[in-house]
Every structure is written in structure tokens, then in C-alpha cells.
N, C-alpha and C. Protein backbone atom coordinates (compact mmCIF):
# COMPACT_ATOMS: atom_id res chain seq x y z
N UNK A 1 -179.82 -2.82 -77.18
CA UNK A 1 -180.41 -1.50 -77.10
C UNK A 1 -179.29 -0.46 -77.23
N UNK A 2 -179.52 0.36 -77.93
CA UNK A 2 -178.83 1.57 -78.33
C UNK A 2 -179.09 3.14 -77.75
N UNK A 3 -178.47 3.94 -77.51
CA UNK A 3 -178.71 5.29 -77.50
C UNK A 3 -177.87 6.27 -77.72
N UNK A 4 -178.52 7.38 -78.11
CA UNK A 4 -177.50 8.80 -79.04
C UNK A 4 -176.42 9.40 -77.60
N UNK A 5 -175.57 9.68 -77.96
CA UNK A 5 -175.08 10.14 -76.72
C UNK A 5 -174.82 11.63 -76.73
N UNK A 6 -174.85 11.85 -75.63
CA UNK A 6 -174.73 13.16 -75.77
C UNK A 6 -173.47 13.99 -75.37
N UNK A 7 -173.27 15.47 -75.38
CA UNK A 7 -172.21 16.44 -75.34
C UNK A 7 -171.79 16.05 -73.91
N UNK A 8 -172.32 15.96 -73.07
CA UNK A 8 -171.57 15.27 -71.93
C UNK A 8 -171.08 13.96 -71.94
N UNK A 9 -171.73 13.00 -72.15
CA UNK A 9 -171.04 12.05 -72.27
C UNK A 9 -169.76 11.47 -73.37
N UNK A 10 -169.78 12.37 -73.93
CA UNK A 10 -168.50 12.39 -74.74
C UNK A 10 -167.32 13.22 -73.73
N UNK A 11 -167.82 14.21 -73.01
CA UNK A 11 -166.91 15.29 -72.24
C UNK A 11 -166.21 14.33 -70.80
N UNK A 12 -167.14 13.29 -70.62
CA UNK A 12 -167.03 12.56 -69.60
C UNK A 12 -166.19 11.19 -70.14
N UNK A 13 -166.64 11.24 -71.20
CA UNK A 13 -165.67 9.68 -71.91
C UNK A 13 -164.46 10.60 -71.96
N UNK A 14 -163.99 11.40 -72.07
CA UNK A 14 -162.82 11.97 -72.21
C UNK A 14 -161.75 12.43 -71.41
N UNK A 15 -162.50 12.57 -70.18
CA UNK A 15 -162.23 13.08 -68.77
C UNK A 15 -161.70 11.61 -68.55
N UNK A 16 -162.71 10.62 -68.43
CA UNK A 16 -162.03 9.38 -67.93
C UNK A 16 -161.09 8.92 -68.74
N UNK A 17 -161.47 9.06 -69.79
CA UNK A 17 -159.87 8.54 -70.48
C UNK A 17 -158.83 9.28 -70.21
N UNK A 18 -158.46 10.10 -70.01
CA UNK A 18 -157.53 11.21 -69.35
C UNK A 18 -156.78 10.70 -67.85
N UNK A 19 -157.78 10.73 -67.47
CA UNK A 19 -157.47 9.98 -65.61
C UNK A 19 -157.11 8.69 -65.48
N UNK A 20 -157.26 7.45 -66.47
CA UNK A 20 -157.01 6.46 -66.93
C UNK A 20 -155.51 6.09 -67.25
N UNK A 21 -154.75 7.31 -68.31
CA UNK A 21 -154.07 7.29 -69.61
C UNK A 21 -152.65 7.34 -68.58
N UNK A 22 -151.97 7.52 -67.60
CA UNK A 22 -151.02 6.98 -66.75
C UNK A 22 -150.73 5.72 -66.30
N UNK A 23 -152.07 5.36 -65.64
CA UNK A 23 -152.07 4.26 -65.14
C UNK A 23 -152.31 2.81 -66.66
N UNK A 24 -152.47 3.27 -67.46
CA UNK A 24 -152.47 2.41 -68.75
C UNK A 24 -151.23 2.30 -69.26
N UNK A 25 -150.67 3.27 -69.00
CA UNK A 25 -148.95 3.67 -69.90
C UNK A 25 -148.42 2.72 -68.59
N UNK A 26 -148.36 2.66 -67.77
CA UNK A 26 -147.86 1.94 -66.25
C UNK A 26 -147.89 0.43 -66.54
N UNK A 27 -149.23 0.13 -66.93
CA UNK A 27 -149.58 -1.05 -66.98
C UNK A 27 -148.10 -2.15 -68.12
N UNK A 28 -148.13 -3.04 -67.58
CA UNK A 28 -147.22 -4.25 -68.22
C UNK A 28 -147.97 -4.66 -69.94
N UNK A 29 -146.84 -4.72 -71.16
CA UNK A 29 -147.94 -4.70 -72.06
C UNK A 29 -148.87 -6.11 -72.34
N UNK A 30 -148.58 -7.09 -72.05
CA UNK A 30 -149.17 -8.45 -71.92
C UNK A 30 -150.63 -8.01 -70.75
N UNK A 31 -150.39 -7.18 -69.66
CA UNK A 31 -151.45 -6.90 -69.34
C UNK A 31 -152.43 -5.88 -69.81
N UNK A 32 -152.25 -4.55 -70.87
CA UNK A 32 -153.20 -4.77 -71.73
C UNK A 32 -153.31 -5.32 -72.70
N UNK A 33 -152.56 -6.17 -73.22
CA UNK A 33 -152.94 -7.18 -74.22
C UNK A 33 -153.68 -7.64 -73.78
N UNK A 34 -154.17 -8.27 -72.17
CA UNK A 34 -155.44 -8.77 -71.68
C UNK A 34 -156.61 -8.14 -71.70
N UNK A 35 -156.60 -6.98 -71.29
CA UNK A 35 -157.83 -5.57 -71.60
C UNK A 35 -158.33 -6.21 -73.41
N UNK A 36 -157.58 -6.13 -73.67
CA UNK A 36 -157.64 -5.57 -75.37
C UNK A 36 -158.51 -7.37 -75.60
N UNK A 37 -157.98 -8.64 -75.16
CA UNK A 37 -158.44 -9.93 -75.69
C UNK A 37 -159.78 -9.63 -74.90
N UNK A 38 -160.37 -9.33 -73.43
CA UNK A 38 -161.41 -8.94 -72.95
C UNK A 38 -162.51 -8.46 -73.91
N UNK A 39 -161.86 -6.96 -74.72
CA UNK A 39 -162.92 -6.63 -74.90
C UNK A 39 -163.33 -7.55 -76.71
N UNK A 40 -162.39 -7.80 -77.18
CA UNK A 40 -162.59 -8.76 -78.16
C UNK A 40 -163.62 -9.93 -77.78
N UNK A 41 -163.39 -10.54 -76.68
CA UNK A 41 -164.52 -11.32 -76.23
C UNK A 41 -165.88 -11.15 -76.31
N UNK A 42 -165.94 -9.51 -75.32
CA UNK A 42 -167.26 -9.03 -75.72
C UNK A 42 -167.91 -8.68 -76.66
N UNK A 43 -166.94 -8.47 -78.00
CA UNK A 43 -167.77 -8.13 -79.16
C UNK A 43 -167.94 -9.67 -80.00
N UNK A 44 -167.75 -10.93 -79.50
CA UNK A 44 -167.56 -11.88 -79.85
C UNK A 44 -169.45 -12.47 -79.16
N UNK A 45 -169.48 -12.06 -78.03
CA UNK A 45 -170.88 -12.02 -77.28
C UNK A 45 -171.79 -11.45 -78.03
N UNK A 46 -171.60 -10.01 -78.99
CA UNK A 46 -172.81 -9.50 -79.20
C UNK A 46 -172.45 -9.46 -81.03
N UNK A 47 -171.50 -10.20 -81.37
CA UNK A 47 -171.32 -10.02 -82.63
C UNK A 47 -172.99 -9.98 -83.44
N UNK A 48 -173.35 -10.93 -83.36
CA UNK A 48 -174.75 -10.76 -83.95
C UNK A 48 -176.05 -9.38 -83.96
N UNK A 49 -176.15 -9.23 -82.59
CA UNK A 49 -176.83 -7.79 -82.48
C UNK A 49 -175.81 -6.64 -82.66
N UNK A 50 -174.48 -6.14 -82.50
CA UNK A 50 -174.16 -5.16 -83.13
C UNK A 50 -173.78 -5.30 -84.91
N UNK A 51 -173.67 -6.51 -85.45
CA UNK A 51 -173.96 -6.94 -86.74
C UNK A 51 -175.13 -6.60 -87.41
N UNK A 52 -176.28 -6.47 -86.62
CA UNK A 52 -177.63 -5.91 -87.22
C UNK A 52 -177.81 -4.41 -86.95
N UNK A 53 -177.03 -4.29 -85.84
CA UNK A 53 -176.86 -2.91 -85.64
C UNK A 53 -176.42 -1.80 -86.74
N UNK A 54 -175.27 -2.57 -87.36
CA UNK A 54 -174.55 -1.97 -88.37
C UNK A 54 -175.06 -1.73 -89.69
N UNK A 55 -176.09 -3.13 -89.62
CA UNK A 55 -176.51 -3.18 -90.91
C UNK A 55 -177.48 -2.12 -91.24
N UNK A 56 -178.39 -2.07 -89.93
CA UNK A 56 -179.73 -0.97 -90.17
C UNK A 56 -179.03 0.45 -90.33
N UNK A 57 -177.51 0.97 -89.57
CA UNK A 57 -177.36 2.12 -89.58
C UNK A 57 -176.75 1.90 -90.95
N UNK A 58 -175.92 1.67 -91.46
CA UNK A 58 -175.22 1.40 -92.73
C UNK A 58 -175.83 0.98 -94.01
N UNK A 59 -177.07 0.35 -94.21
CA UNK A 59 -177.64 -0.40 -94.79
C UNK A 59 -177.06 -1.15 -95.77
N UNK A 60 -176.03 -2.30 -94.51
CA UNK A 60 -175.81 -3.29 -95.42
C UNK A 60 -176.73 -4.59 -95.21
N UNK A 61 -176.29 -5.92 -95.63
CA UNK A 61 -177.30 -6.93 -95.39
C UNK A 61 -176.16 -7.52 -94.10
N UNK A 62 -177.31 -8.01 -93.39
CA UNK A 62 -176.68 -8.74 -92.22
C UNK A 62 -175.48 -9.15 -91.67
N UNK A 63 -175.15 -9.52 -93.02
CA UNK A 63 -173.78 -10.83 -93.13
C UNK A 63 -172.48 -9.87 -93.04
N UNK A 64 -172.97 -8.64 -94.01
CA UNK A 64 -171.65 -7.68 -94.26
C UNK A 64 -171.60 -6.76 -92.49
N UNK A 65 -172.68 -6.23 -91.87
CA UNK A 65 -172.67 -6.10 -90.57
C UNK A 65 -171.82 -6.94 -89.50
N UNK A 66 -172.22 -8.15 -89.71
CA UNK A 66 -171.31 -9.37 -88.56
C UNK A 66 -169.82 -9.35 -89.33
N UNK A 67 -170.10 -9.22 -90.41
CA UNK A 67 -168.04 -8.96 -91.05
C UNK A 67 -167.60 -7.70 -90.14
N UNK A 68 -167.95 -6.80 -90.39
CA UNK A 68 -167.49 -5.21 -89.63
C UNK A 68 -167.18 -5.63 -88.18
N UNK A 69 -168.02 -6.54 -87.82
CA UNK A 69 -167.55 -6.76 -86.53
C UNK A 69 -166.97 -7.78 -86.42
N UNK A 70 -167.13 -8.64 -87.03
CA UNK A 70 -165.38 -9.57 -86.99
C UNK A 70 -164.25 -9.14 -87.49
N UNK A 71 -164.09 -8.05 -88.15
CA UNK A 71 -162.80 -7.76 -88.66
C UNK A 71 -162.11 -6.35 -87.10
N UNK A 72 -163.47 -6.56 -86.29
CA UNK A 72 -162.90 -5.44 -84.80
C UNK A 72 -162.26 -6.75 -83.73
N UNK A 73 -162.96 -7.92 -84.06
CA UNK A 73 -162.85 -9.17 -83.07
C UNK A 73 -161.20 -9.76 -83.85
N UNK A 74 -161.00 -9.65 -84.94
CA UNK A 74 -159.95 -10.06 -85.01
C UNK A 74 -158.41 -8.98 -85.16
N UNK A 75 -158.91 -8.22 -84.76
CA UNK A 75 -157.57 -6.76 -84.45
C UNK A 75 -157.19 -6.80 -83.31
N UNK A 76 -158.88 -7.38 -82.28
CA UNK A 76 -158.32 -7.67 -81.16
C UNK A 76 -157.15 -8.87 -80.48
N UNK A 77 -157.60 -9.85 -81.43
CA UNK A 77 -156.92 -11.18 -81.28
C UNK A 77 -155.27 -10.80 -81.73
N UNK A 78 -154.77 -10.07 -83.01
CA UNK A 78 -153.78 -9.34 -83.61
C UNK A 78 -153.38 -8.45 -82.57
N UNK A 79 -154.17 -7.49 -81.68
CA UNK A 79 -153.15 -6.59 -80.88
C UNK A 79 -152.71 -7.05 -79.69
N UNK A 80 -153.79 -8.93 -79.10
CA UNK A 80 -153.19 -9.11 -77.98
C UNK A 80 -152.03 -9.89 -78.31
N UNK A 81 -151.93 -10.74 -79.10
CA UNK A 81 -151.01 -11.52 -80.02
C UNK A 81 -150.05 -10.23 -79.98
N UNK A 82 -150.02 -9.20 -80.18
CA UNK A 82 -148.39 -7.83 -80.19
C UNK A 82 -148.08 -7.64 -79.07
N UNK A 83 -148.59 -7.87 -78.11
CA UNK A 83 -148.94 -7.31 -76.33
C UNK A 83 -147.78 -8.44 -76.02
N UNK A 84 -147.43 -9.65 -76.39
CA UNK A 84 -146.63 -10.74 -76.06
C UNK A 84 -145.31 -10.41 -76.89
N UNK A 85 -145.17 -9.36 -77.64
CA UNK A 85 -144.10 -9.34 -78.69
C UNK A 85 -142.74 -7.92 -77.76
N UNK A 86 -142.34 -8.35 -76.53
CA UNK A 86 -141.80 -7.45 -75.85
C UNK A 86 -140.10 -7.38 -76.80
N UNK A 87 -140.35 -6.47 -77.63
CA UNK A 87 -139.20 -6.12 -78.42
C UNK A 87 -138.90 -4.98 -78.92
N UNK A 88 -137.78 -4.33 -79.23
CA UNK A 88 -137.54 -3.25 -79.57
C UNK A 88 -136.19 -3.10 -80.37
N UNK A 89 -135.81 -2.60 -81.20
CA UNK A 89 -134.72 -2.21 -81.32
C UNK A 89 -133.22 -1.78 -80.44
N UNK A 90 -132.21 -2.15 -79.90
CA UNK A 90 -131.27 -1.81 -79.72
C UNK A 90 -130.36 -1.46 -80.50
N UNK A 91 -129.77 -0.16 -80.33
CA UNK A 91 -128.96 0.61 -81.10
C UNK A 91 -127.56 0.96 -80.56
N UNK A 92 -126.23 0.91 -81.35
CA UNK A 92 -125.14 1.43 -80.58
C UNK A 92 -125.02 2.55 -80.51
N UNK A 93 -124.68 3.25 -78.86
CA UNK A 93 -124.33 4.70 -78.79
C UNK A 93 -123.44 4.99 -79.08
N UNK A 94 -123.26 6.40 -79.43
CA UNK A 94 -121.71 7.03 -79.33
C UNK A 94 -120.98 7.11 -78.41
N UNK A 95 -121.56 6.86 -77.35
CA UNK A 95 -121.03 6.59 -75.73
C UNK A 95 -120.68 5.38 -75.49
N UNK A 96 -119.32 4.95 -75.27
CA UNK A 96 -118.82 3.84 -74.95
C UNK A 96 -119.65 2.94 -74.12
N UNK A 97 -119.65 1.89 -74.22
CA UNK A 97 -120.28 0.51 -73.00
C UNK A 97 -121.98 1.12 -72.96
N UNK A 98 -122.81 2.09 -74.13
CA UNK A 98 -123.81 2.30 -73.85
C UNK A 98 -124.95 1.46 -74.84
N UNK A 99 -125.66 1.63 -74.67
CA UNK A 99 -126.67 1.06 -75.90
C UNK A 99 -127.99 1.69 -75.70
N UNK A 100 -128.88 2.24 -77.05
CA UNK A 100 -129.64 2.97 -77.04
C UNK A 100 -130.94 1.76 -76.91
N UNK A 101 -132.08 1.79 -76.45
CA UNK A 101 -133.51 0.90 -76.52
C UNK A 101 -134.34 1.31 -77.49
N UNK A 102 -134.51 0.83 -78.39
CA UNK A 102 -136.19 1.52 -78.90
C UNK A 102 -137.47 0.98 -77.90
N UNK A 103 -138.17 1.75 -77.66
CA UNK A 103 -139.46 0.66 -76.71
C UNK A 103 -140.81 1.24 -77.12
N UNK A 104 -141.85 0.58 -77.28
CA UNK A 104 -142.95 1.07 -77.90
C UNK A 104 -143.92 1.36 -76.38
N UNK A 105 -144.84 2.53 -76.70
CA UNK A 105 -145.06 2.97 -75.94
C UNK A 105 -146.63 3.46 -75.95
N UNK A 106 -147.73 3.32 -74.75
CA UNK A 106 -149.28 3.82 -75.65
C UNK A 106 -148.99 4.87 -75.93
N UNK A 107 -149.98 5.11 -77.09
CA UNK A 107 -150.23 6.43 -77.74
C UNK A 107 -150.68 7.20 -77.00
N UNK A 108 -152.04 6.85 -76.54
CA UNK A 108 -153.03 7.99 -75.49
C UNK A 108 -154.02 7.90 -75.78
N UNK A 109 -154.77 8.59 -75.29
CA UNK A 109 -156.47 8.78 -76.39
C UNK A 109 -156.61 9.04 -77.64
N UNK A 110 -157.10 7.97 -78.07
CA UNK A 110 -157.16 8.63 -79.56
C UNK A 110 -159.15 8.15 -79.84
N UNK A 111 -159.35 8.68 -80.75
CA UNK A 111 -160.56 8.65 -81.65
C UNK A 111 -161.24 7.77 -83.08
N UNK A 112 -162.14 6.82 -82.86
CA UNK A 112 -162.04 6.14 -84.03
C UNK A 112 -162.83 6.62 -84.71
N UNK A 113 -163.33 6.78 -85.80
CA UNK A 113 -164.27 6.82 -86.54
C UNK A 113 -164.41 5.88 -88.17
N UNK A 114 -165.54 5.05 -88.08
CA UNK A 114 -165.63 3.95 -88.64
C UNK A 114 -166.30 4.55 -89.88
């Protein structure tokens, strides 16, 4: 089951993502790499009904619907698979005995549109 959402609940998805977006940057990245394999799971649960989902809003046939959503189920599998990749660049400073880190870092809220 589906429904339109409305001007608040976008104002409220936003708010919480906001109040969230510290404690996510905090978080260890292997532990959201776990968030991230989670919710891959769940679209692994409903691949089929949001596959028809897609199809009726999109009007593709079935098959191309359950693709759209396996190609979200396997970005997930790809970003928790990066969540284990704790690496960065080290660089030499101009400062004696120093060394610079590269370290990757969340973005923040961002917006998808499919």
C-alpha cells in the first residue's frame, strides 16, 4: 500500500534527517555499512510489490520494475561492501615528522530523485 505524501511530511522527513545527521557522521563506517545492508534487505522483502509498483507508475512491464529495484538492492550490497574499505590517502606534510590523512566522510542529507 502506497500513499501521496504530503508538505509536512516531507518538512518532517527533513527535520529528522537533520537531528539524525551528527549522530550518523559519529557512527563507525562498517556500522552504517550495516544500516545501508538492512535496508537492502528490506527492499529484497518487497522487491516484487515495489517492482509492480514501479511498473504501474512508470509503465514498464513487470520484469523491468523488479530490475529498478534490484539495481537499488545491489548499490546496497556495493555501499556496504565500501563501509569495510577503511582507507584513505596519506600525504607528506611540509611539516617535519607530520603526515596529512585523507578520510571520507558522510555527505549529509541529500535528495534522490529516480
Amino acid at each position: 500500500k502506497s500513499r501521496k505524501a504530503t508538505d509536512e511530511d516531507y518538512d518532517r522527513c527533513l527535520a529528522t534527517m537533520e537531528s539524525a545527521k551528527k549522530e550518523w557522521a559519529m557512527m563507525p563506517m562498517p556500522a552504517r555499512g550495516e544500516v545501508v545492508r538492512a535496508l537492502g534487505l528490506e527492499f529484497r522483502k518487497h522487491k516484487k510489490s515495489l517492482g509492480n509498483l514501479i511498473s504501474l507508475e512508470m509503465g514498464k512491464i513487470a520484469k523491468e520494475g523488479e530490475g529498478e529495484v534490484q539495481e537499488v538492492i545491489d548499490m546496497c550490497d556495493y555501499a556496504c561492501g565500501l563501509s569495510r574499505q577503511l582507507s584513505g590517502k596519506m600525504i607528506p606534510s611540509e611539516r617535519p615528522e607530520h603526515m596529512l590523512i585523507e578520510q571520507w566522510n558522510p555527505l549529509g542529507m541529500i535528495g534522490v530523485i529516480t
